[in-house]
PDB file of N, CA and C in Angstrom:
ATOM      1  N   UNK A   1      19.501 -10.118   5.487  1.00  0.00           N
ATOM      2  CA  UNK A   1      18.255 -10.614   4.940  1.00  0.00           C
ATOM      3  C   UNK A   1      17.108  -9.725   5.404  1.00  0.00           C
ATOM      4  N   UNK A   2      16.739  -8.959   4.780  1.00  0.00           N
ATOM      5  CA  UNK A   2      15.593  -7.810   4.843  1.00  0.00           C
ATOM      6  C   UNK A   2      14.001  -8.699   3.902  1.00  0.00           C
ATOM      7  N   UNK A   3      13.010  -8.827   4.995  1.00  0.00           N
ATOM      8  CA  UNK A   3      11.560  -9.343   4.699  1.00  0.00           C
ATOM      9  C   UNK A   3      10.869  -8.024   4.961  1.00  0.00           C
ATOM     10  N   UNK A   4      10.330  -7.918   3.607  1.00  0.00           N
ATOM     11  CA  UNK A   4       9.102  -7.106   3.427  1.00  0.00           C
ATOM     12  C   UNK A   4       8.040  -7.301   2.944  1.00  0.00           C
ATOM     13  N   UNK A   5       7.062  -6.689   3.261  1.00  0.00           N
ATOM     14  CA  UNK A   5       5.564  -6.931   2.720  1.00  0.00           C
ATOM     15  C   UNK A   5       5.078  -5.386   2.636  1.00  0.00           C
ATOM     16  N   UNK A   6       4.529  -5.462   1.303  1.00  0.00           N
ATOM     17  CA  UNK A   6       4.445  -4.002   0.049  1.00  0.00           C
ATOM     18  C   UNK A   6       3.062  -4.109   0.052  1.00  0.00           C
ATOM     19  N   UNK A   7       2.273  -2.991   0.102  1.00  0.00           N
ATOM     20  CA  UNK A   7       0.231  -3.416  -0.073  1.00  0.00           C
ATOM     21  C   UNK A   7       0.358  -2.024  -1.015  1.00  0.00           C
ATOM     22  N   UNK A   8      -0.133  -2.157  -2.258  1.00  0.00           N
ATOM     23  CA  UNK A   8      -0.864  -0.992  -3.012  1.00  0.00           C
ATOM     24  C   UNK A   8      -2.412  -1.086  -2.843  1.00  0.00           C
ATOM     25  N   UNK A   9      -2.587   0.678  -3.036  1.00  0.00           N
ATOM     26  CA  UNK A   9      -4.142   0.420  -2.895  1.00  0.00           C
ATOM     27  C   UNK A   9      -4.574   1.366  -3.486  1.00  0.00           C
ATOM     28  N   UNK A  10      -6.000   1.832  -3.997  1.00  0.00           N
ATOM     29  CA  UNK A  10      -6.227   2.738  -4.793  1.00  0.00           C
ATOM     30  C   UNK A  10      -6.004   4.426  -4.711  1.00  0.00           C
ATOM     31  N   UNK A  11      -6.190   4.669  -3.635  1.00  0.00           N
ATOM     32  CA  UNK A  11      -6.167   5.948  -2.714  1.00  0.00           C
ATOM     33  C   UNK A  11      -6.253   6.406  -1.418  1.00  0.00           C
ATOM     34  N   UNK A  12      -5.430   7.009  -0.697  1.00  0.00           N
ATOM     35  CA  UNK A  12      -5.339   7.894   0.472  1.00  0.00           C
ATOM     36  C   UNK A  12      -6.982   8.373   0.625  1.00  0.00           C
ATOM     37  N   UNK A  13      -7.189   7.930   2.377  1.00  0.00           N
ATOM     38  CA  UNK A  13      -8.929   8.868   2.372  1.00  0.00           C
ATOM     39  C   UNK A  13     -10.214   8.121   1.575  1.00  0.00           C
ATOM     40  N   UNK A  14      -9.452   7.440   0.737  1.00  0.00           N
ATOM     41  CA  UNK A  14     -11.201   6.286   0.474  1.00  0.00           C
ATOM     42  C   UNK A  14     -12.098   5.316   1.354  1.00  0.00           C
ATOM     43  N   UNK A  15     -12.941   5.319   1.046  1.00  0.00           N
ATOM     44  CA  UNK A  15     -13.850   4.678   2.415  1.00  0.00           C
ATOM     45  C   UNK A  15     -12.887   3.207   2.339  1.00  0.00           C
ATOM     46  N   UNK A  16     -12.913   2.431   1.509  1.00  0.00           N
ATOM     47  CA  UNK A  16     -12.194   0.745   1.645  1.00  0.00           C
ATOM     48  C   UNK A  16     -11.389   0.789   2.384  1.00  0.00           C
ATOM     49  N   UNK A  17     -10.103   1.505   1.824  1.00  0.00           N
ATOM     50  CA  UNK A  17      -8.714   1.549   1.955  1.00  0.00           C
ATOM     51  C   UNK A  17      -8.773   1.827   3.432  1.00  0.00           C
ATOM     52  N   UNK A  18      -9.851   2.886   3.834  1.00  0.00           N
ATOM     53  CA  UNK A  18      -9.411   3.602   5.730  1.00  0.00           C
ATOM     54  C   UNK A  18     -10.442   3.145   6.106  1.00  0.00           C
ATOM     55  N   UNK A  19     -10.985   2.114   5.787  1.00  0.00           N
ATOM     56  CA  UNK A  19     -11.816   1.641   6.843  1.00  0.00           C
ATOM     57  C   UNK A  19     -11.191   0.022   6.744  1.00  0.00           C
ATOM     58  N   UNK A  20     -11.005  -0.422   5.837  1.00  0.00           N
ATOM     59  CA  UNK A  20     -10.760  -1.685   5.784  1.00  0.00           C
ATOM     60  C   UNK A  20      -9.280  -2.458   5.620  1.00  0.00           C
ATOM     61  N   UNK A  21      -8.567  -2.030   4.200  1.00  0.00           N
ATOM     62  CA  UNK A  21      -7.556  -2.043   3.939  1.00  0.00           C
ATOM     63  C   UNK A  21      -6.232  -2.100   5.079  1.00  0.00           C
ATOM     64  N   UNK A  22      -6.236  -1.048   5.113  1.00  0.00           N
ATOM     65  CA  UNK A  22      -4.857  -0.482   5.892  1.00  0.00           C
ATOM     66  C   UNK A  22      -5.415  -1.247   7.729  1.00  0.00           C
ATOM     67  N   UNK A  23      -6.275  -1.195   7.686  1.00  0.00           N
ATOM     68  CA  UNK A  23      -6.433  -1.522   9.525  1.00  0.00           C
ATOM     69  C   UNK A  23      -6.098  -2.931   9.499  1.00  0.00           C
ATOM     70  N   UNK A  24      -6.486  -3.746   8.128  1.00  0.00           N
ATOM     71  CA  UNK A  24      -6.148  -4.907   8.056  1.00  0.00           C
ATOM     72  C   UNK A  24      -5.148  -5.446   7.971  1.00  0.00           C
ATOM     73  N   UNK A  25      -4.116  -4.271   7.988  1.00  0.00           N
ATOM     74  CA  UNK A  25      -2.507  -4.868   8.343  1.00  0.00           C
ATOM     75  C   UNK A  25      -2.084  -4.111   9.472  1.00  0.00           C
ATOM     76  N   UNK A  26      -2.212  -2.821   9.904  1.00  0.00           N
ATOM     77  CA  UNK A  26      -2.470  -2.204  11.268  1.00  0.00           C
ATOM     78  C   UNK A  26      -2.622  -3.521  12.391  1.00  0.00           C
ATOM     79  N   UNK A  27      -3.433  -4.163  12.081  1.00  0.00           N
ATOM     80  CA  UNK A  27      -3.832  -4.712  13.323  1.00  0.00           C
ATOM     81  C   UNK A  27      -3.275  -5.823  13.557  1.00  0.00           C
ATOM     82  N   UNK A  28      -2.182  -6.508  12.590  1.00  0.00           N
ATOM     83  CA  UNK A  28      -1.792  -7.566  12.511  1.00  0.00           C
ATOM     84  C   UNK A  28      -0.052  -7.380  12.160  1.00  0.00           C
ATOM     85  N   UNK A  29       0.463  -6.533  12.315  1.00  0.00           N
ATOM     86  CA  UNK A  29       1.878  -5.893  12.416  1.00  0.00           C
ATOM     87  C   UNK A  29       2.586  -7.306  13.444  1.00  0.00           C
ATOM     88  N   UNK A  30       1.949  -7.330  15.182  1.00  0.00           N
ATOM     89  CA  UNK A  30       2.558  -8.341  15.312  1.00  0.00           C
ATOM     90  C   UNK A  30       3.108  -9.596  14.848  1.00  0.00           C
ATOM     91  N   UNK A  31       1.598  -9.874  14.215  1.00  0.00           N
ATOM     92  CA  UNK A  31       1.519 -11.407  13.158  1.00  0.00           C
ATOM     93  C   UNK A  31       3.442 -11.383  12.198  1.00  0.00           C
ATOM     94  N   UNK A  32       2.710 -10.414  11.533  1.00  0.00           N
ATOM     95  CA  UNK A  32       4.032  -9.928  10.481  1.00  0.00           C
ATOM     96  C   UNK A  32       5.672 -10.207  11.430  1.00  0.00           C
ATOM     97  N   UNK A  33       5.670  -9.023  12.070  1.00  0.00           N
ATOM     98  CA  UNK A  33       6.864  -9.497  13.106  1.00  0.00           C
ATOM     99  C   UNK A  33       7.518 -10.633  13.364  1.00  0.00           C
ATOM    100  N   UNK A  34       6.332 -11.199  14.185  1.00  0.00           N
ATOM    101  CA  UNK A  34       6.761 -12.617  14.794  1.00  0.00           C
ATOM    102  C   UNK A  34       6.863 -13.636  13.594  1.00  0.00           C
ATOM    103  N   UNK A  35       6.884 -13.598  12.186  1.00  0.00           N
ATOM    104  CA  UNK A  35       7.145 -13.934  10.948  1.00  0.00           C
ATOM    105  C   UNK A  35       8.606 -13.850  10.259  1.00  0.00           C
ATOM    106  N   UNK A  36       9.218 -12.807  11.347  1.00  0.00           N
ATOM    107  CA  UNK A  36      10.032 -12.190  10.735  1.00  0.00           C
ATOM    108  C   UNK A  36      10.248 -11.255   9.724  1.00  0.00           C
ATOM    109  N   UNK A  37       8.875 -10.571   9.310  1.00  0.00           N
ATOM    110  CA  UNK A  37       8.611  -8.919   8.615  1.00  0.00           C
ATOM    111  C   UNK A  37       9.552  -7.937   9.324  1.00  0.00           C
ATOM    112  N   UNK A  38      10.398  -7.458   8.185  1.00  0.00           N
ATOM    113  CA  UNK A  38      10.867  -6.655   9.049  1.00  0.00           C
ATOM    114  C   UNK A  38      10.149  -5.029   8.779  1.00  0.00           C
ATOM    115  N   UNK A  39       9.444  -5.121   7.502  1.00  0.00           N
ATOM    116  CA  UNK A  39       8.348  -3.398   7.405  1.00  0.00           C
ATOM    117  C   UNK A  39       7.554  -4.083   6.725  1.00  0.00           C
ATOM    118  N   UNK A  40       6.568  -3.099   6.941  1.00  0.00           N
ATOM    119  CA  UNK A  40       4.940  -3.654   6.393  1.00  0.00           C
ATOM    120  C   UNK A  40       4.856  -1.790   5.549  1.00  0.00           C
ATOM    121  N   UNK A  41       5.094  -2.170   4.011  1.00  0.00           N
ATOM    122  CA  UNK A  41       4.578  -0.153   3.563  1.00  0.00           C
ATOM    123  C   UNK A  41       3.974  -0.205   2.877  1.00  0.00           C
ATOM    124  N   UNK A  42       2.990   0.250   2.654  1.00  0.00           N
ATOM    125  CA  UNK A  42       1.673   0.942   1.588  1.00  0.00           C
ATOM    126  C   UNK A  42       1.725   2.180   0.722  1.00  0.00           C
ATOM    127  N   UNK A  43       1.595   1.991  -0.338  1.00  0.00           N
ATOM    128  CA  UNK A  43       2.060   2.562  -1.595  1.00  0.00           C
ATOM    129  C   UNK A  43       0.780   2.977  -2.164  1.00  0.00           C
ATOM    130  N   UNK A  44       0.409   4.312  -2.334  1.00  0.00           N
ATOM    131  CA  UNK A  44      -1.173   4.594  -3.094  1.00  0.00           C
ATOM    132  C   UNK A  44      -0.284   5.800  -4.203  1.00  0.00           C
ATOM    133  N   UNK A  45      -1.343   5.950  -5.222  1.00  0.00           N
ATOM    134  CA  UNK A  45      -0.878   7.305  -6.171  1.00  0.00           C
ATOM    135  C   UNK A  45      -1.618   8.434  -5.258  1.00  0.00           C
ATOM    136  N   UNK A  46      -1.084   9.083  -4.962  1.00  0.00           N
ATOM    137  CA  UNK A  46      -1.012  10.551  -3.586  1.00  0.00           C
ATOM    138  C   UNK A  46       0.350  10.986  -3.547  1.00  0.00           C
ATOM    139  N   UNK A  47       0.021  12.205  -3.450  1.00  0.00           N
ATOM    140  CA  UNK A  47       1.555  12.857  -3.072  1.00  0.00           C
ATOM    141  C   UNK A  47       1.934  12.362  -1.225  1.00  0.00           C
ATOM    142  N   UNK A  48       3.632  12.717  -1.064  1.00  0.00           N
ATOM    143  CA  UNK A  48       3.810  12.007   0.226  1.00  0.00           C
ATOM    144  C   UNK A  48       2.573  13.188   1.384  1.00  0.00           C
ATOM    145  N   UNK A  49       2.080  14.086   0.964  1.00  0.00           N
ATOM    146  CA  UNK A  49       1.816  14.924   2.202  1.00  0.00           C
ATOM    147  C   UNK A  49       0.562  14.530   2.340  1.00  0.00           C
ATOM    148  N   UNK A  50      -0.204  14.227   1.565  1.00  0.00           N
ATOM    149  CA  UNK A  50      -1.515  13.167   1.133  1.00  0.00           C
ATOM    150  C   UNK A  50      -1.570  11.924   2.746  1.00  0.00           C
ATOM    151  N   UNK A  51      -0.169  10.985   2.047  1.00  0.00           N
ATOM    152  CA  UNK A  51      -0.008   9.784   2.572  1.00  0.00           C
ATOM    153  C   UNK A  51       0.422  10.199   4.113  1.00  0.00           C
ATOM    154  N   UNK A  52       1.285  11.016   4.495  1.00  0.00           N
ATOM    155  CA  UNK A  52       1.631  11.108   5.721  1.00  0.00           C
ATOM    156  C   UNK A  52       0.088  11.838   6.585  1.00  0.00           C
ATOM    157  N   UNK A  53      -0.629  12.772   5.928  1.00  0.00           N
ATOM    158  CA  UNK A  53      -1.696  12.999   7.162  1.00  0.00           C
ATOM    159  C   UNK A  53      -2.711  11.887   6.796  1.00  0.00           C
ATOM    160  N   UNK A  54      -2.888  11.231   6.252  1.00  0.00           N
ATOM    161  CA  UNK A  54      -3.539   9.493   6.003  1.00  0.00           C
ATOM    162  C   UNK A  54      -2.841   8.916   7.087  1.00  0.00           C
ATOM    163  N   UNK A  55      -1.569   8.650   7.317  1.00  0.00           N
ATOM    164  CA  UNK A  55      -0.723   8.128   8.210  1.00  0.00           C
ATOM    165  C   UNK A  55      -1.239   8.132   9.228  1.00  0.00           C
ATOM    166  N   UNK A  56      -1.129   9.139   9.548  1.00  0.00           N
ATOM    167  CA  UNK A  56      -1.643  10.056  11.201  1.00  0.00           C
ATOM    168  C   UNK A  56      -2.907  10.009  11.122  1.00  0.00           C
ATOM    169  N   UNK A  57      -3.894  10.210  10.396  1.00  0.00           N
ATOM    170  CA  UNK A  57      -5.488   9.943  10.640  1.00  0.00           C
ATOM    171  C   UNK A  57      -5.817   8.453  11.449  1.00  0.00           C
ATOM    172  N   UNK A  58      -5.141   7.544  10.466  1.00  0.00           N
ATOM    173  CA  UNK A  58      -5.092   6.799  11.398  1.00  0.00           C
ATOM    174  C   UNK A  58      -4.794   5.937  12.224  1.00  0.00           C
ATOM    175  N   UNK A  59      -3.723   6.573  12.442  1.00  0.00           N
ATOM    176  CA  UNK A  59      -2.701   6.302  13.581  1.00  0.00           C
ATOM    177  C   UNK A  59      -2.030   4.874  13.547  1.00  0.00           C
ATOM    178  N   UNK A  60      -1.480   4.986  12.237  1.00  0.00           N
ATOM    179  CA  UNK A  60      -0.535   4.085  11.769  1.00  0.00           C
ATOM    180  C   UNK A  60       1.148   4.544  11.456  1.00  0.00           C
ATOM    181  N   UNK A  61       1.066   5.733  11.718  1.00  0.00           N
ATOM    182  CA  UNK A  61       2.174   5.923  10.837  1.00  0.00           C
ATOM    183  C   UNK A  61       3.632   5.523  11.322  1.00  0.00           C
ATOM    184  N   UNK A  62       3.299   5.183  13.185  1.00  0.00           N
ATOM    185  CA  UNK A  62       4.513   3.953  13.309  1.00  0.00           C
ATOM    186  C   UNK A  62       4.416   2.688  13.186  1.00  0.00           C
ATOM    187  N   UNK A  63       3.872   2.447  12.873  1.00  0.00           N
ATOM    188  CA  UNK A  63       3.765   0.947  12.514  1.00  0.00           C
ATOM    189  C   UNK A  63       3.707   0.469  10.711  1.00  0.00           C
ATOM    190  N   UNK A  64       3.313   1.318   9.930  1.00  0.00           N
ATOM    191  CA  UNK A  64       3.430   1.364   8.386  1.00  0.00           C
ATOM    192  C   UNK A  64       4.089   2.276   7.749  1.00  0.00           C
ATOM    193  N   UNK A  65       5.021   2.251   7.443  1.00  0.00           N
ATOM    194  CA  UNK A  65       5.409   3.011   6.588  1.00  0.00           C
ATOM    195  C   UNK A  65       4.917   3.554   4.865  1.00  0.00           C
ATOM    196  N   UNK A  66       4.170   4.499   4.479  1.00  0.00           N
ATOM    197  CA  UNK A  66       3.655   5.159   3.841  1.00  0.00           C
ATOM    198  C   UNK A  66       4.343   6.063   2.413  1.00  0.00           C
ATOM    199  N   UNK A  67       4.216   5.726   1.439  1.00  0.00           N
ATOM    200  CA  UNK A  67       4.584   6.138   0.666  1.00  0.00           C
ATOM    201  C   UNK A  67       3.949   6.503  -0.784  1.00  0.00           C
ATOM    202  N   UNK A  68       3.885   7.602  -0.859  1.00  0.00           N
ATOM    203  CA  UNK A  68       3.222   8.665  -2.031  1.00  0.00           C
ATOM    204  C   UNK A  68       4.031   7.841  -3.506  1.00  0.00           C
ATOM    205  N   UNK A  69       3.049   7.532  -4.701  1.00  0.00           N
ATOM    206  CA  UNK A  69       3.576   7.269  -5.857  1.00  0.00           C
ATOM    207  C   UNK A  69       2.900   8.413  -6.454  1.00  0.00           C
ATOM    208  N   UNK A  70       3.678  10.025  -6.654  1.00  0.00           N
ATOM    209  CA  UNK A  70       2.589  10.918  -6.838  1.00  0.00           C
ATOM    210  C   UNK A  70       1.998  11.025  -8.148  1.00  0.00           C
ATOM    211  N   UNK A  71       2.638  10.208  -9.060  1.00  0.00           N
ATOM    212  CA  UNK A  71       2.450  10.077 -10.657  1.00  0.00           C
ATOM    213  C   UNK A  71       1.810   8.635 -11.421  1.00  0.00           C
ATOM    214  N   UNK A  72       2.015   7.721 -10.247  1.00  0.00           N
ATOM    215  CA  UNK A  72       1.641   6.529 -10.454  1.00  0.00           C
ATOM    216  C   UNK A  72       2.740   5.440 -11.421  1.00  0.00           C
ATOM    217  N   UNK A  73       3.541   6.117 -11.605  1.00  0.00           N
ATOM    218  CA  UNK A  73       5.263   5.572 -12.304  1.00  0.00           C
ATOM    219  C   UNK A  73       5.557   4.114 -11.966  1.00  0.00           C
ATOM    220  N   UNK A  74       5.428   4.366 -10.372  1.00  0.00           N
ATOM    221  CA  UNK A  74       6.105   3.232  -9.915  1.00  0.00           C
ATOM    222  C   UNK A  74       4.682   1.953 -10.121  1.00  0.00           C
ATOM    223  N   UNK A  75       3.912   2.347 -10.115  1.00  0.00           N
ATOM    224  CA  UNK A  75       2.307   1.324 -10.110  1.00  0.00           C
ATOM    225  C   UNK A  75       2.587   0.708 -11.853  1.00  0.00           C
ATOM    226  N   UNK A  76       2.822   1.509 -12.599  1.00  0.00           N
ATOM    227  CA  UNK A  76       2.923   1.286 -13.843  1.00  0.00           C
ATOM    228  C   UNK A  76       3.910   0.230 -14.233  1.00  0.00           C
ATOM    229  N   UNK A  77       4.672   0.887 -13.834  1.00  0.00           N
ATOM    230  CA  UNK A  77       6.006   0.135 -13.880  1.00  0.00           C
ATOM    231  C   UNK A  77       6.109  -1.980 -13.870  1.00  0.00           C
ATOM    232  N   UNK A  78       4.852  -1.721 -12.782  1.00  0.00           N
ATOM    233  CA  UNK A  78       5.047  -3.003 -12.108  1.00  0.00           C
ATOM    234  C   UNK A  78       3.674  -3.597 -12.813  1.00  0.00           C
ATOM    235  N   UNK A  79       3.193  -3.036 -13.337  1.00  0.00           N
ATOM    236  CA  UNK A  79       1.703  -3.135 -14.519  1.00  0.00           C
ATOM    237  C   UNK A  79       0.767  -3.116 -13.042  1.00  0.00           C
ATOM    238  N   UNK A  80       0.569  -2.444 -12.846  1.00  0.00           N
ATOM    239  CA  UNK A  80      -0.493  -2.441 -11.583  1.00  0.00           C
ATOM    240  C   UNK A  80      -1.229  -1.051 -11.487  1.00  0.00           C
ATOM    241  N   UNK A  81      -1.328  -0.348 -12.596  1.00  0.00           N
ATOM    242  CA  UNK A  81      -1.598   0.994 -12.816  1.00  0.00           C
ATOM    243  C   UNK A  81      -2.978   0.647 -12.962  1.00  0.00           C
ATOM    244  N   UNK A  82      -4.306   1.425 -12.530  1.00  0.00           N
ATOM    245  CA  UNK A  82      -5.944   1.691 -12.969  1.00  0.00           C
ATOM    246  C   UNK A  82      -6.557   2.840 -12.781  1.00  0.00           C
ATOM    247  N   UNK A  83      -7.337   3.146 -13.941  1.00  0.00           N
ATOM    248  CA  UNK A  83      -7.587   3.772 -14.250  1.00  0.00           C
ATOM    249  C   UNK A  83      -8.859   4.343 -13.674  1.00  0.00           C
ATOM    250  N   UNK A  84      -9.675   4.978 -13.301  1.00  0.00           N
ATOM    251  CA  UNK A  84     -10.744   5.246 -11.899  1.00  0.00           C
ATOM    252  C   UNK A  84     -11.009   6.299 -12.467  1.00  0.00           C
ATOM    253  N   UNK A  85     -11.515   6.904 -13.452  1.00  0.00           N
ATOM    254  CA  UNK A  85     -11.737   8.203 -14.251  1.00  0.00           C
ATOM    255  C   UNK A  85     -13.149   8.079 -13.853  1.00  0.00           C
ATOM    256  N   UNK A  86     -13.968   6.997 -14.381  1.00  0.00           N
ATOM    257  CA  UNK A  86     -14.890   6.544 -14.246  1.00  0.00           C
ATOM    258  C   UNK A  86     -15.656   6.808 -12.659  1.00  0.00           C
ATOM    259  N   UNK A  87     -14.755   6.920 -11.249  1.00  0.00           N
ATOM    260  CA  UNK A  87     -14.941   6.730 -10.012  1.00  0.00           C
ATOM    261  C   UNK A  87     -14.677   8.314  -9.579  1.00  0.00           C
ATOM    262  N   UNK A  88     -14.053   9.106 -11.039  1.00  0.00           N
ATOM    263  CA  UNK A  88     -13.428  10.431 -10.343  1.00  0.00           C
ATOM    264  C   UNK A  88     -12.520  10.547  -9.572  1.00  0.00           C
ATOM    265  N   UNK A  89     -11.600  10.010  -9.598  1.00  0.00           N
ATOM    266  CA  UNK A  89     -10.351   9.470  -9.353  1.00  0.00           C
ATOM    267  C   UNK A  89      -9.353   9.384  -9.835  1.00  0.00           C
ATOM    268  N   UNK A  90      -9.232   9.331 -11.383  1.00  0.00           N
ATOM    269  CA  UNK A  90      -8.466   9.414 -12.097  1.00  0.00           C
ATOM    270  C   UNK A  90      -7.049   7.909 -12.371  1.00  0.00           C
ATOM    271  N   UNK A  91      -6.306   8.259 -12.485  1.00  0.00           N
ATOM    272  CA  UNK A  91      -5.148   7.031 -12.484  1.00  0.00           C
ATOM    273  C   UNK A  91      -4.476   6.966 -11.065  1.00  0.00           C
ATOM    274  N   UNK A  92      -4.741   5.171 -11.241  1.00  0.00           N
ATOM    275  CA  UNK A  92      -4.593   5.029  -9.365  1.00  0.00           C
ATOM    276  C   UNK A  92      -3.752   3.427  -9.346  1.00  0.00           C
ATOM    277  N   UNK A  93      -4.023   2.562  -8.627  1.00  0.00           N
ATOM    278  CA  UNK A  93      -3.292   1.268  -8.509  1.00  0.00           C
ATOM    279  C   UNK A  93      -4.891   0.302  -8.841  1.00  0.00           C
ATOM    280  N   UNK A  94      -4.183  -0.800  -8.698  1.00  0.00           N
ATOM    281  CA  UNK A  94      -4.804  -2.231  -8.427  1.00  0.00           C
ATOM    282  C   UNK A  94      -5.141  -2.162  -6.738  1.00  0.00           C
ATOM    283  N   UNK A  95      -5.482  -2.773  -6.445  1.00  0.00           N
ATOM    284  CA  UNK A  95      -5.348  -3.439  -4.861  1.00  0.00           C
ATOM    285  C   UNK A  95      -4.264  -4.721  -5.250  1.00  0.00           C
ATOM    286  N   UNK A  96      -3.255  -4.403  -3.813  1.00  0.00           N
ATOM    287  CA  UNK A  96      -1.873  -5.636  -4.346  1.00  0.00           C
ATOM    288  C   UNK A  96      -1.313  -5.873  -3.241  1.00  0.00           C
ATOM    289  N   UNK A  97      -0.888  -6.506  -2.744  1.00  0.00           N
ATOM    290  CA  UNK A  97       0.159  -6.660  -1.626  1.00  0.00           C
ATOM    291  C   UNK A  97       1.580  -7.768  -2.346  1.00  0.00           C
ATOM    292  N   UNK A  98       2.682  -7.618  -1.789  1.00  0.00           N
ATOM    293  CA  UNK A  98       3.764  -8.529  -2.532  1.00  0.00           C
ATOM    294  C   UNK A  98       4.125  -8.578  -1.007  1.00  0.00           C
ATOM    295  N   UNK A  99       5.180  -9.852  -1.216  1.00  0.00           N
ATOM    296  CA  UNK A  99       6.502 -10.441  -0.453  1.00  0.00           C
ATOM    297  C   UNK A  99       7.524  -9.993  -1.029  1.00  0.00           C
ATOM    298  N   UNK A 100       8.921  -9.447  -0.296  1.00  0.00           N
ATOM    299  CA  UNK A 100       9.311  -8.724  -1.191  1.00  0.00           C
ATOM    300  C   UNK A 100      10.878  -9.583  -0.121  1.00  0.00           C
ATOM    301  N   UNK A 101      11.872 -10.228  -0.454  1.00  0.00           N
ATOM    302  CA  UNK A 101      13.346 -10.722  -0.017  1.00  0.00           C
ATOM    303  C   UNK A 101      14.264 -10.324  -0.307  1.00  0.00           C
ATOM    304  N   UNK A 102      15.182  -9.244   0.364  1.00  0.00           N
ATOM    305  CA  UNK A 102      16.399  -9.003  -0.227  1.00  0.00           C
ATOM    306  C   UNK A 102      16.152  -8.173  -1.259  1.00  0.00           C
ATOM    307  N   UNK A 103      15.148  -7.405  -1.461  1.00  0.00           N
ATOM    308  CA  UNK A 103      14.877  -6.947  -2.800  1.00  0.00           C
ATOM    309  C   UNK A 103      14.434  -7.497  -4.119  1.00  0.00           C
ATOM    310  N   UNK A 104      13.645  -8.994  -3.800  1.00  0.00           N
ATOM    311  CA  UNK A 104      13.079  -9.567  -5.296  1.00  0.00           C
ATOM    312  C   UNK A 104      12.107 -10.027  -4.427  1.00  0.00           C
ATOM    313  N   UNK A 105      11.079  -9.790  -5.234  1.00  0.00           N
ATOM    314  CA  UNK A 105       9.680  -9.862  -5.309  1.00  0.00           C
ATOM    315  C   UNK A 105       9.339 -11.695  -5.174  1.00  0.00           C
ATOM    316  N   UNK A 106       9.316 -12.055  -4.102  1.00  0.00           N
ATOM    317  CA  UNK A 106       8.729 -13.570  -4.283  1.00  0.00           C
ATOM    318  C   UNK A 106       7.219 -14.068  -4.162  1.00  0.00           C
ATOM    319  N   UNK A 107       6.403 -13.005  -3.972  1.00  0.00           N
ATOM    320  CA  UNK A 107       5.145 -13.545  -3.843  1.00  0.00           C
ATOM    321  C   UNK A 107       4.297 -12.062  -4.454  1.00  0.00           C
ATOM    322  N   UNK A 108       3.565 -11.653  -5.633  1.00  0.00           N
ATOM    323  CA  UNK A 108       2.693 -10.842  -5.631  1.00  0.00           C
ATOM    324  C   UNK A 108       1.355 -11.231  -5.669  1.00  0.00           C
ATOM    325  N   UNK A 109       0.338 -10.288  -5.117  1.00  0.00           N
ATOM    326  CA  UNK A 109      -0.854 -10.784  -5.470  1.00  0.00           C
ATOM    327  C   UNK A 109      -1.833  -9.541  -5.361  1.00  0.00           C
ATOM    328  N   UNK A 110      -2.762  -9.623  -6.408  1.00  0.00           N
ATOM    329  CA  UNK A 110      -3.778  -8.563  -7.303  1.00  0.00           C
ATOM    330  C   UNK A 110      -4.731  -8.658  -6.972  1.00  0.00           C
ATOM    331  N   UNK A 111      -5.357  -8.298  -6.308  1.00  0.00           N
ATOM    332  CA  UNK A 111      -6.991  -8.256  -6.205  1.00  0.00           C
ATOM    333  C   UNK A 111      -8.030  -8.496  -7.386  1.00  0.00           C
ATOM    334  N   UNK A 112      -8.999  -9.215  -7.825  1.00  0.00           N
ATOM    335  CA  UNK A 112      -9.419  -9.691  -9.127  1.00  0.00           C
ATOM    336  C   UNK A 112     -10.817  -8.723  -9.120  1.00  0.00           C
ATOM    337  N   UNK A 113     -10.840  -8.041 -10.159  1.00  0.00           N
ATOM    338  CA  UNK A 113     -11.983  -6.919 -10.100  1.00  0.00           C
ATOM    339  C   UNK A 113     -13.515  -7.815 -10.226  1.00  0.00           C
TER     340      UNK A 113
END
């Protein structure tokens, strides 16, 4: 029985995401744990080399595991794809975090623009 918790977010290096976002599960990894989480990973459209020195900036990268959607495929996929052309940004995610059991998705949730 593998418990996970999945956070998409718009981009690697944006003020929200590294100031707010990501520290907001950074800092609460125990919480997760003692829940029985067994990974906490964050998913942005960035390539992985993007996401890994994001990782290390700030000094998460043992505690979150990090992962580049470098095309945005997998965001799409799950209809969670946005569009940020407008922001200069181009095609990016929603803000999202899921519960994720055994591999099926039991809890998602979207940030409401």
């Amino acid at each position: 029985d593998k418990k996970v918790v999945i956070f998409g977010l718009p981009g690697a290096h944006t003020g929200v995401c590294s100031q707010q976002h990501v520290p907001s599960y950074k800092n609460n990894i125990d919480k997760f744990k003692a829940k029985g989480i067994d990974s906490v990973i964050c998913v942005a459209v960035n390539d992985p080399y993007v996401m890994n020195a994001w990782a290390e900036k700030l000094q998460a990268k043992d505690l979150i595991e990090f992962y580049g959607d470098f095309d945005g495929s997998f965001h799409k996929s799950l209809d969670l794809g946005k569009d940020l052309s407008a922001a200069l940004l181009g095609p990016r995610s929603e803000r999202w975090s899921a519960y994720v059991e055994d591999g099926k998705i039991k809890t998602i949730n979207v940030e409401e623009a």
